[in-house]
PDB file of N, CA and C in Angstrom:
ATOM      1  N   UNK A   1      -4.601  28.152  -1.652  1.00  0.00           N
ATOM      2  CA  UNK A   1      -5.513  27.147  -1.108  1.00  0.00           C
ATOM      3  C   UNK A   1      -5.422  27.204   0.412  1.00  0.00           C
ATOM      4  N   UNK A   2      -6.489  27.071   0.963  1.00  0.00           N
ATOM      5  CA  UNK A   2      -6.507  27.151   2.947  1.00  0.00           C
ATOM      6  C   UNK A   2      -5.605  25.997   3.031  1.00  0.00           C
ATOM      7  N   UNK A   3      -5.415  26.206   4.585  1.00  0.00           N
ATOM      8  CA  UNK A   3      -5.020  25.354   5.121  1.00  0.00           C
ATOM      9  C   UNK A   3      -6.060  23.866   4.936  1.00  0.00           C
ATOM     10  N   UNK A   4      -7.553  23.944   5.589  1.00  0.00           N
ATOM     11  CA  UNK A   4      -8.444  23.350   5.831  1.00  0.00           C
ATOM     12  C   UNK A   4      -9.067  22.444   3.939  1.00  0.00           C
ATOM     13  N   UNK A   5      -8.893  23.155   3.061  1.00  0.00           N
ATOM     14  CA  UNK A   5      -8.873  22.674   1.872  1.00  0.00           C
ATOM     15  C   UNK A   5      -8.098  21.542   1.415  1.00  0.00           C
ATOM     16  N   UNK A   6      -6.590  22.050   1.599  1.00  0.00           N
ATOM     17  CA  UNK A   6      -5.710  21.555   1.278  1.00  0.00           C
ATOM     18  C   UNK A   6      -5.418  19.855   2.373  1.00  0.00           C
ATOM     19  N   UNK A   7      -5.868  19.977   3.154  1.00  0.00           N
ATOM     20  CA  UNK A   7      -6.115  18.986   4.144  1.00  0.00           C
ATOM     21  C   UNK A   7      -7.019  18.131   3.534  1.00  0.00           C
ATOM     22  N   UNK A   8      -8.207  18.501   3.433  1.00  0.00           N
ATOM     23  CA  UNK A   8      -9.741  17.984   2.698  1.00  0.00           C
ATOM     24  C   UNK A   8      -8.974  17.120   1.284  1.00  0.00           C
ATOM     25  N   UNK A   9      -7.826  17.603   0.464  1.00  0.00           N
ATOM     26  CA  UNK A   9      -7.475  17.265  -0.786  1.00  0.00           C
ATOM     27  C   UNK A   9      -6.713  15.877  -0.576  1.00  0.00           C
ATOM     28  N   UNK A  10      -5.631  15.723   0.804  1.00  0.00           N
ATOM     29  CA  UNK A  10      -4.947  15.092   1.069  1.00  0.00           C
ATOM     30  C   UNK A  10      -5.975  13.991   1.781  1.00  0.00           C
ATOM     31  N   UNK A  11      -6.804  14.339   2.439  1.00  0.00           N
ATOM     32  CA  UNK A  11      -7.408  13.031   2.885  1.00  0.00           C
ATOM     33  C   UNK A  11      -7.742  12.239   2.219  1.00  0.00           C
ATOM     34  N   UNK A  12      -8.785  12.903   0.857  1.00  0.00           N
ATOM     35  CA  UNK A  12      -9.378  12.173  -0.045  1.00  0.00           C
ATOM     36  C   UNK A  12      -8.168  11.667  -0.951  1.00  0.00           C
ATOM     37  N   UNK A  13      -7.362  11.748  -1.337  1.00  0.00           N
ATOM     38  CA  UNK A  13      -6.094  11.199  -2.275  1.00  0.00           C
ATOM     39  C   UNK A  13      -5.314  10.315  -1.352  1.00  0.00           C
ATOM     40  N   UNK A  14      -5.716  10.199   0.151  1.00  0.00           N
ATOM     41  CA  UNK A  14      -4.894   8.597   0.641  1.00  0.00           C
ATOM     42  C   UNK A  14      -6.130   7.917   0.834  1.00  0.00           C
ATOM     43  N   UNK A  15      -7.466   8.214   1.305  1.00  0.00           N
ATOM     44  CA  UNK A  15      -8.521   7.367   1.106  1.00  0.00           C
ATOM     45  C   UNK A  15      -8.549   6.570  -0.592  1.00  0.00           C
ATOM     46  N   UNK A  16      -8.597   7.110  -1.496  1.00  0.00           N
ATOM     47  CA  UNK A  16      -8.047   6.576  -2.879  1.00  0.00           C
ATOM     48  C   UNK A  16      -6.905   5.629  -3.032  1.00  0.00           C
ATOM     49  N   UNK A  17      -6.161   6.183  -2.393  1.00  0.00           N
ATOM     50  CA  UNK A  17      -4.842   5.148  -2.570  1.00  0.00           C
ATOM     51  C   UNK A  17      -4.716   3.997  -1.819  1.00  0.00           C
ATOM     52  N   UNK A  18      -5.783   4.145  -0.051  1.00  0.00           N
ATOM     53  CA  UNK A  18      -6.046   3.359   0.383  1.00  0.00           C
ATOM     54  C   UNK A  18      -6.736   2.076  -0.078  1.00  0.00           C
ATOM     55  N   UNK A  19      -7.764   2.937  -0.994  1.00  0.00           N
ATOM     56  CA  UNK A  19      -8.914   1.675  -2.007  1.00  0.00           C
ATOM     57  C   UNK A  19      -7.780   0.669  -2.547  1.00  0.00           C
ATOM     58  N   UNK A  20      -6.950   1.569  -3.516  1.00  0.00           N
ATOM     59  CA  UNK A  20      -5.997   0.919  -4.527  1.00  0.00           C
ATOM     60  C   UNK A  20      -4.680   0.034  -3.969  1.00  0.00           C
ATOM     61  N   UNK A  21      -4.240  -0.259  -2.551  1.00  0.00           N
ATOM     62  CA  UNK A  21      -3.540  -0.652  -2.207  1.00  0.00           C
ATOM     63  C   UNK A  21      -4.242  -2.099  -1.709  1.00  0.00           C
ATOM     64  N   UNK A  22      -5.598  -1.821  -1.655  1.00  0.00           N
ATOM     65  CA  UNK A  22      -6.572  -3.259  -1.253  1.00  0.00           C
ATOM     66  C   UNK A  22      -7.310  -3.656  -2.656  1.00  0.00           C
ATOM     67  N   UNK A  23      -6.459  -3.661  -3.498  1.00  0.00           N
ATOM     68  CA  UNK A  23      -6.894  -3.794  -4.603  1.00  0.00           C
ATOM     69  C   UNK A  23      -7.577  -5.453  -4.554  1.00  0.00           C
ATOM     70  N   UNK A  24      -8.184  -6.397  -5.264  1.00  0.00           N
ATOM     71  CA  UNK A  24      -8.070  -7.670  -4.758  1.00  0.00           C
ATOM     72  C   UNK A  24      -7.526  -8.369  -5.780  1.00  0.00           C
ATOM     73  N   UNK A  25      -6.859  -9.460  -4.967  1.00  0.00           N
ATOM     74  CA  UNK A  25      -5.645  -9.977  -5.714  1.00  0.00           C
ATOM     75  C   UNK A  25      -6.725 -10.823  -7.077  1.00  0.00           C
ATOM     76  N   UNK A  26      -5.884 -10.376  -8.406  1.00  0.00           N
ATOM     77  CA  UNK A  26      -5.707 -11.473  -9.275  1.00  0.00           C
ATOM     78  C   UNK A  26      -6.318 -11.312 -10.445  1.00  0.00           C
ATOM     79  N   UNK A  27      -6.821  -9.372 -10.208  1.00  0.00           N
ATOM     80  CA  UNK A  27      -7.258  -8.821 -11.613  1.00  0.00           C
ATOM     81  C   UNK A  27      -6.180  -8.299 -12.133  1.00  0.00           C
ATOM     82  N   UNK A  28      -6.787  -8.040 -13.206  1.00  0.00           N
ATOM     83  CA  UNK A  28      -5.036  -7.912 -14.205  1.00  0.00           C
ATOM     84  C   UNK A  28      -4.667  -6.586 -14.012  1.00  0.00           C
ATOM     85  N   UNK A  29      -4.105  -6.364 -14.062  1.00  0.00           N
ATOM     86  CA  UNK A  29      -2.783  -5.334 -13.177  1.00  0.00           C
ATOM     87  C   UNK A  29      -2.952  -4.797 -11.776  1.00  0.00           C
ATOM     88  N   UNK A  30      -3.767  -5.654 -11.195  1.00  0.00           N
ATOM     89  CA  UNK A  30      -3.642  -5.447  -9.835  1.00  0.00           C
ATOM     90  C   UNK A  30      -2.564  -5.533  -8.760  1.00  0.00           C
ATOM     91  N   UNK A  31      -1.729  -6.310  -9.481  1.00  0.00           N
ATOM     92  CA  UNK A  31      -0.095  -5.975  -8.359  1.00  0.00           C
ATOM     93  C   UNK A  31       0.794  -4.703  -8.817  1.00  0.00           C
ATOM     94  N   UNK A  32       0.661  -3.889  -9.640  1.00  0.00           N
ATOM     95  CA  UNK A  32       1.468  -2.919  -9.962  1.00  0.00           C
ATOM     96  C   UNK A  32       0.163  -1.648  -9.304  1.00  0.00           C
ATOM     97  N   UNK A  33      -1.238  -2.073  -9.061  1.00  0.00           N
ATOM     98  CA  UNK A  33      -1.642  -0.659  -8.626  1.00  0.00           C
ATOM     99  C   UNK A  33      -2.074  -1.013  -7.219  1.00  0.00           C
ATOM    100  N   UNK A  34      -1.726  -1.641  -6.459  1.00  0.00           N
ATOM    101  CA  UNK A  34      -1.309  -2.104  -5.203  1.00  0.00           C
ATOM    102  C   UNK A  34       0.512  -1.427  -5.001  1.00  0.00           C
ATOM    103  N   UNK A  35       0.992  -1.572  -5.623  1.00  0.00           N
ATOM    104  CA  UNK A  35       2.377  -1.221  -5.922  1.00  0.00           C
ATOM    105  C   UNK A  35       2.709   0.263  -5.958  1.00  0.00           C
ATOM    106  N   UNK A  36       2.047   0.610  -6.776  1.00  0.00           N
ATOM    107  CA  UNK A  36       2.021   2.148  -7.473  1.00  0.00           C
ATOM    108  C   UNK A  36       1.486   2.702  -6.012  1.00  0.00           C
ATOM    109  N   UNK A  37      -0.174   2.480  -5.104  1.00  0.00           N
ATOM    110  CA  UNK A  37      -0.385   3.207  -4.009  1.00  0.00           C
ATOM    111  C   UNK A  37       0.364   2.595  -2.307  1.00  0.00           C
ATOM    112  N   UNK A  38       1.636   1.425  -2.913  1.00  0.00           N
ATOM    113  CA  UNK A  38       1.992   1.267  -1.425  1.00  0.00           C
ATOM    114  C   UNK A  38       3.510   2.578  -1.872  1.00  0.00           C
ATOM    115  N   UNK A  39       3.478   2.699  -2.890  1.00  0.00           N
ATOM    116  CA  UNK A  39       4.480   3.960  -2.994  1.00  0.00           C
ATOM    117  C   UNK A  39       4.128   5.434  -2.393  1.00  0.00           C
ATOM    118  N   UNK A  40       2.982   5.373  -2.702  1.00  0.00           N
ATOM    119  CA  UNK A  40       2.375   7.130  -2.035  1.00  0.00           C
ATOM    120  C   UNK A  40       2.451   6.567  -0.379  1.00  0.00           C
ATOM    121  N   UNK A  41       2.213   5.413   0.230  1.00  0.00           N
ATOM    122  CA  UNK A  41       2.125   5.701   1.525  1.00  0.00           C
ATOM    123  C   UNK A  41       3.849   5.744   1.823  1.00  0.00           C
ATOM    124  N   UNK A  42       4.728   5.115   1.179  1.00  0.00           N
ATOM    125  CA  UNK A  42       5.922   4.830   1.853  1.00  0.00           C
ATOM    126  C   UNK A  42       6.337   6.437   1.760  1.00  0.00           C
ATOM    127  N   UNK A  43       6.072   7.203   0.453  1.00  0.00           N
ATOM    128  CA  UNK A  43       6.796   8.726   0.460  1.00  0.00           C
ATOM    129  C   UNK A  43       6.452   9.363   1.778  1.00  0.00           C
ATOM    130  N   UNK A  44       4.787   9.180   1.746  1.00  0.00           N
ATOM    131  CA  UNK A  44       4.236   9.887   2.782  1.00  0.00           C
ATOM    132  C   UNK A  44       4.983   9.488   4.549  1.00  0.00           C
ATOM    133  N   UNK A  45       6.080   8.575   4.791  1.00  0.00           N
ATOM    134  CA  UNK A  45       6.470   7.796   5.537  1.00  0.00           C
ATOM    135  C   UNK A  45       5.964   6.828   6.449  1.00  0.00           C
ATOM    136  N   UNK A  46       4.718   6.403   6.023  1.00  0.00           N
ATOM    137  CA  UNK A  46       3.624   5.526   6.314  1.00  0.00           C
ATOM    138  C   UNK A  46       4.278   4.042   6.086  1.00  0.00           C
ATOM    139  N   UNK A  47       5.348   3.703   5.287  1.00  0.00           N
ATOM    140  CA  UNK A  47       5.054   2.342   5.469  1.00  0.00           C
ATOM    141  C   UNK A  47       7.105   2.361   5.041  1.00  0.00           C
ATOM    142  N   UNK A  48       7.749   1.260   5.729  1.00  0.00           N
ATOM    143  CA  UNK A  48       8.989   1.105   5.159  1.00  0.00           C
ATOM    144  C   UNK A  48       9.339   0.632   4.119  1.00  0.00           C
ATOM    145  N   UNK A  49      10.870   0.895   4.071  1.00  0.00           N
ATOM    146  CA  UNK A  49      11.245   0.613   2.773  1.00  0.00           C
ATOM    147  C   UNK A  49      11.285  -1.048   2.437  1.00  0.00           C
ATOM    148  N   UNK A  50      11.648  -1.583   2.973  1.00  0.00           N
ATOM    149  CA  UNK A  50      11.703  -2.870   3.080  1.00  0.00           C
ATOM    150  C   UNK A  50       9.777  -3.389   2.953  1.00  0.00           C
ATOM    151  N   UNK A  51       9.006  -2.632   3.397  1.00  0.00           N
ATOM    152  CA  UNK A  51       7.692  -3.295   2.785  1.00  0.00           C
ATOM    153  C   UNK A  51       7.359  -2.962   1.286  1.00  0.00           C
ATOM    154  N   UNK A  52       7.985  -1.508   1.285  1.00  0.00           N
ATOM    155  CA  UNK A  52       7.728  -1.528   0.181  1.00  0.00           C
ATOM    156  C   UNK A  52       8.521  -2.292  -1.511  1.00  0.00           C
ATOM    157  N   UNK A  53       9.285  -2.632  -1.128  1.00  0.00           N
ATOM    158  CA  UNK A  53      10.121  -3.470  -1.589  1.00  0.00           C
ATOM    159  C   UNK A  53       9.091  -5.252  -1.646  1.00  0.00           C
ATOM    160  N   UNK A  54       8.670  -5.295  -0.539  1.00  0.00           N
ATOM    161  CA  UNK A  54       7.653  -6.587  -0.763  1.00  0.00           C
ATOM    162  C   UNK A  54       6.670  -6.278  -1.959  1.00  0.00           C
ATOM    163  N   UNK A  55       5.817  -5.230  -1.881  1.00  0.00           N
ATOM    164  CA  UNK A  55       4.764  -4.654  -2.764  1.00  0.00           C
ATOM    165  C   UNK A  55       6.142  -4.633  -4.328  1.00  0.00           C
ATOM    166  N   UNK A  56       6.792  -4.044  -4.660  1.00  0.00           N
ATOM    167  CA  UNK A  56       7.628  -4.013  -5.748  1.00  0.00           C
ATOM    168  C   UNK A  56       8.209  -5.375  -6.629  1.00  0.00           C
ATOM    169  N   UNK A  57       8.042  -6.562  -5.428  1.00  0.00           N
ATOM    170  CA  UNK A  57       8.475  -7.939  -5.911  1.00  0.00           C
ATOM    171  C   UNK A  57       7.208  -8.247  -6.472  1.00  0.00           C
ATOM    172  N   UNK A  58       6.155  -8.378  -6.282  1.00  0.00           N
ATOM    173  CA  UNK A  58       5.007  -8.789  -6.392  1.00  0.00           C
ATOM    174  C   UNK A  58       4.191  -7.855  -7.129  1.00  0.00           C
ATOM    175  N   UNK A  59       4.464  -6.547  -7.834  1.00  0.00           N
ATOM    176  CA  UNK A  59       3.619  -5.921  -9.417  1.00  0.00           C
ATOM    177  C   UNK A  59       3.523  -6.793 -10.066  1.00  0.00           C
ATOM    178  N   UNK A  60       4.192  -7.486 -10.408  1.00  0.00           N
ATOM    179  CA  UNK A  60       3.587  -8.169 -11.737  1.00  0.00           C
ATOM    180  C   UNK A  60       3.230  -9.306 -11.269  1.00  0.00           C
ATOM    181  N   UNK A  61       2.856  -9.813 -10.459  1.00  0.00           N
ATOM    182  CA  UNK A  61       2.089 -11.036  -9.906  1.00  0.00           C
ATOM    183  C   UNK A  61       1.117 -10.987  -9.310  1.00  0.00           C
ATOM    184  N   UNK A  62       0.216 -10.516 -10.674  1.00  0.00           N
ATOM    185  CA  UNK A  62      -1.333 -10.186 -10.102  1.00  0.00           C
ATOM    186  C   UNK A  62      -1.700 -11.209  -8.606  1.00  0.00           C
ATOM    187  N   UNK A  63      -1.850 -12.364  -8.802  1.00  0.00           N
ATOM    188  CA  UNK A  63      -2.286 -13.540  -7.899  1.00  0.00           C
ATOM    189  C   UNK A  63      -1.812 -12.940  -6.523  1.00  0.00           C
ATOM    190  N   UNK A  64      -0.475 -12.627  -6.300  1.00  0.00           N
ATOM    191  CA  UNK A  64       0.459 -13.092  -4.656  1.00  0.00           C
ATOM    192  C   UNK A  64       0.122 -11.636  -4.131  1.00  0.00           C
ATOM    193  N   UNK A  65      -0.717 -12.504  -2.818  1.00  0.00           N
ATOM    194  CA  UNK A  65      -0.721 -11.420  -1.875  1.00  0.00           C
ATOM    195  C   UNK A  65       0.765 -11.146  -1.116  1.00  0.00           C
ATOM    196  N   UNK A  66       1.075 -10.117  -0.787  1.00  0.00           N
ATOM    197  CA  UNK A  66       2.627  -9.816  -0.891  1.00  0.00           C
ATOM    198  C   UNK A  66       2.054  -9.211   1.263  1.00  0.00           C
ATOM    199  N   UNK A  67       0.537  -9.495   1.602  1.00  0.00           N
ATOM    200  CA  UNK A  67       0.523  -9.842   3.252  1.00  0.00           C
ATOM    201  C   UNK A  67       1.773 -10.420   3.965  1.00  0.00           C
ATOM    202  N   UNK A  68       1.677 -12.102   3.326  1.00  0.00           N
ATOM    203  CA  UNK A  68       1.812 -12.835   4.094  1.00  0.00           C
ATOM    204  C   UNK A  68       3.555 -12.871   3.843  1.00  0.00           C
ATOM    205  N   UNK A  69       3.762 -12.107   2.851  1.00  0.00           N
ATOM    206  CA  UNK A  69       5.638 -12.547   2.305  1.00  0.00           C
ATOM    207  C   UNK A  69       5.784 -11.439   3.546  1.00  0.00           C
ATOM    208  N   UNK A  70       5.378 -10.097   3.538  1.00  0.00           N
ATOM    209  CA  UNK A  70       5.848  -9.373   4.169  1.00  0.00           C
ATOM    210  C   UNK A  70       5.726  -9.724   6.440  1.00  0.00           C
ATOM    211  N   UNK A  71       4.527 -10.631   6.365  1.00  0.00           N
ATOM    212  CA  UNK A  71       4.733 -11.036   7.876  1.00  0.00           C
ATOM    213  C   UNK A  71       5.602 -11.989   7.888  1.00  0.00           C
ATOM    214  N   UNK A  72       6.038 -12.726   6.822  1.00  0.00           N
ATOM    215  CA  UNK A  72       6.790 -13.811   7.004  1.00  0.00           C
ATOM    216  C   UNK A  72       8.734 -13.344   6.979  1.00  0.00           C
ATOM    217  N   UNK A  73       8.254 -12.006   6.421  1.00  0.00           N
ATOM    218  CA  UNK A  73       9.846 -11.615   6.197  1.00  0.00           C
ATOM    219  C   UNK A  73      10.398 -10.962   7.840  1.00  0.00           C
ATOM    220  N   UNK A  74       9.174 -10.787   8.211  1.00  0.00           N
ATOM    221  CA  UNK A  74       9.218 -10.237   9.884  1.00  0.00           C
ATOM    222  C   UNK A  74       9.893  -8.559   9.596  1.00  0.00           C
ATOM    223  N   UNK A  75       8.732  -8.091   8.995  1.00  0.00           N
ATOM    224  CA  UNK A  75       9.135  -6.750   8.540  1.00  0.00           C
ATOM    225  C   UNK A  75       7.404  -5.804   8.553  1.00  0.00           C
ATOM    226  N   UNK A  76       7.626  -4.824   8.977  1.00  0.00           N
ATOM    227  CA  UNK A  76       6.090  -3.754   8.405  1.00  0.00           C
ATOM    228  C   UNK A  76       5.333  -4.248   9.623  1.00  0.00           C
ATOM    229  N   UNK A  77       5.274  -4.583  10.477  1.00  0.00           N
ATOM    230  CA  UNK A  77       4.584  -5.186  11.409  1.00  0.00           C
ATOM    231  C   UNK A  77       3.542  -3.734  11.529  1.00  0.00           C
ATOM    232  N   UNK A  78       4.165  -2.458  12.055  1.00  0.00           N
ATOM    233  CA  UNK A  78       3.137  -1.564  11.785  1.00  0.00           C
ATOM    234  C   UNK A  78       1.792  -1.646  10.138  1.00  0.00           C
ATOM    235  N   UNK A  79       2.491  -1.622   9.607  1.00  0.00           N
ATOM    236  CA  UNK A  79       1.742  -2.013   8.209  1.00  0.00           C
ATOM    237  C   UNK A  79       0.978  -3.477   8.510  1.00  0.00           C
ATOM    238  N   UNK A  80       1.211  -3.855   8.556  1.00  0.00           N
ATOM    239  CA  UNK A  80       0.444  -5.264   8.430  1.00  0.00           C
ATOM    240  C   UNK A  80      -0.684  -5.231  10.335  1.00  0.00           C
ATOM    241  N   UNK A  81      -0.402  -4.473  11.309  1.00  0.00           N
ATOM    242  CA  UNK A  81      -1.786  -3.625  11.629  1.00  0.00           C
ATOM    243  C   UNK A  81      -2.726  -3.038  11.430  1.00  0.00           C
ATOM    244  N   UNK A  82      -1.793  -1.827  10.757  1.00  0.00           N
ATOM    245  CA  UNK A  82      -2.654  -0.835  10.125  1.00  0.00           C
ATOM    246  C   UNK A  82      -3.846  -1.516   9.095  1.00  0.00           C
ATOM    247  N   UNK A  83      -3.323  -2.563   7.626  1.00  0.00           N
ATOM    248  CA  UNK A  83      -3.858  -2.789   7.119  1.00  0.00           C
ATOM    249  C   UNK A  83      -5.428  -4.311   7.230  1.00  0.00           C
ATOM    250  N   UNK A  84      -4.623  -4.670   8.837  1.00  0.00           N
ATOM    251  CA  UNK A  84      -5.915  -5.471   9.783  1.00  0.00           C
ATOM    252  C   UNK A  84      -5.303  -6.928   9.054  1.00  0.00           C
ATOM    253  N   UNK A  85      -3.892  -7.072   8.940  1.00  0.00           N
ATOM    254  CA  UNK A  85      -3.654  -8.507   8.540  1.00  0.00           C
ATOM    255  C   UNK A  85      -2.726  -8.762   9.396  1.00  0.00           C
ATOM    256  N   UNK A  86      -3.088  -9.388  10.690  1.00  0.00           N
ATOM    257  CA  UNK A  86      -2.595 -10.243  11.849  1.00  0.00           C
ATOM    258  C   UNK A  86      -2.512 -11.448  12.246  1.00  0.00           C
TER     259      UNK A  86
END
């Protein structure tokens, strides 16, 4: 696979994961696939461990936006830019 392909593959598979990490709160299994794609960004080293650990408390609680635990824990501050929740 090119270089330029293989790039093209990776964009579109964090644009996806991007969708799925803005999942909206409070459909049913929406905290585990919010969960599941804040895992591809943390591998990718996009987001810390400690946020991701916020996203991991909150899978199974479709309802809780796991935003405001994580600004309140005073943690991910990059993350919680990136994702435009200030």
């Amino acid at each position: 696979m090119s270089d330029e392909a293989e790039r093209h593959e990776d964009d579109a598979e964090a644009a996806e994961q991007w969708q799925l990490v803005n999942t909206p709160l409070g459909e049913k299994w929406s905290g585990r696939t919010r969960y599941a794609a804040a895992m591809f960004f943390y591998k990718r080293g996009e987001m810390s461990a400690e946020t991701l650990e916020v996203y991991r408390i909150c899978a199974r609680l479709d309802s809780t936006d796991p935003l405001p635990i994580i600004r309140d824990r005073g943690i991910g501050q990059d993350w919680l830019k990136r994702i435009g929740f200030e």
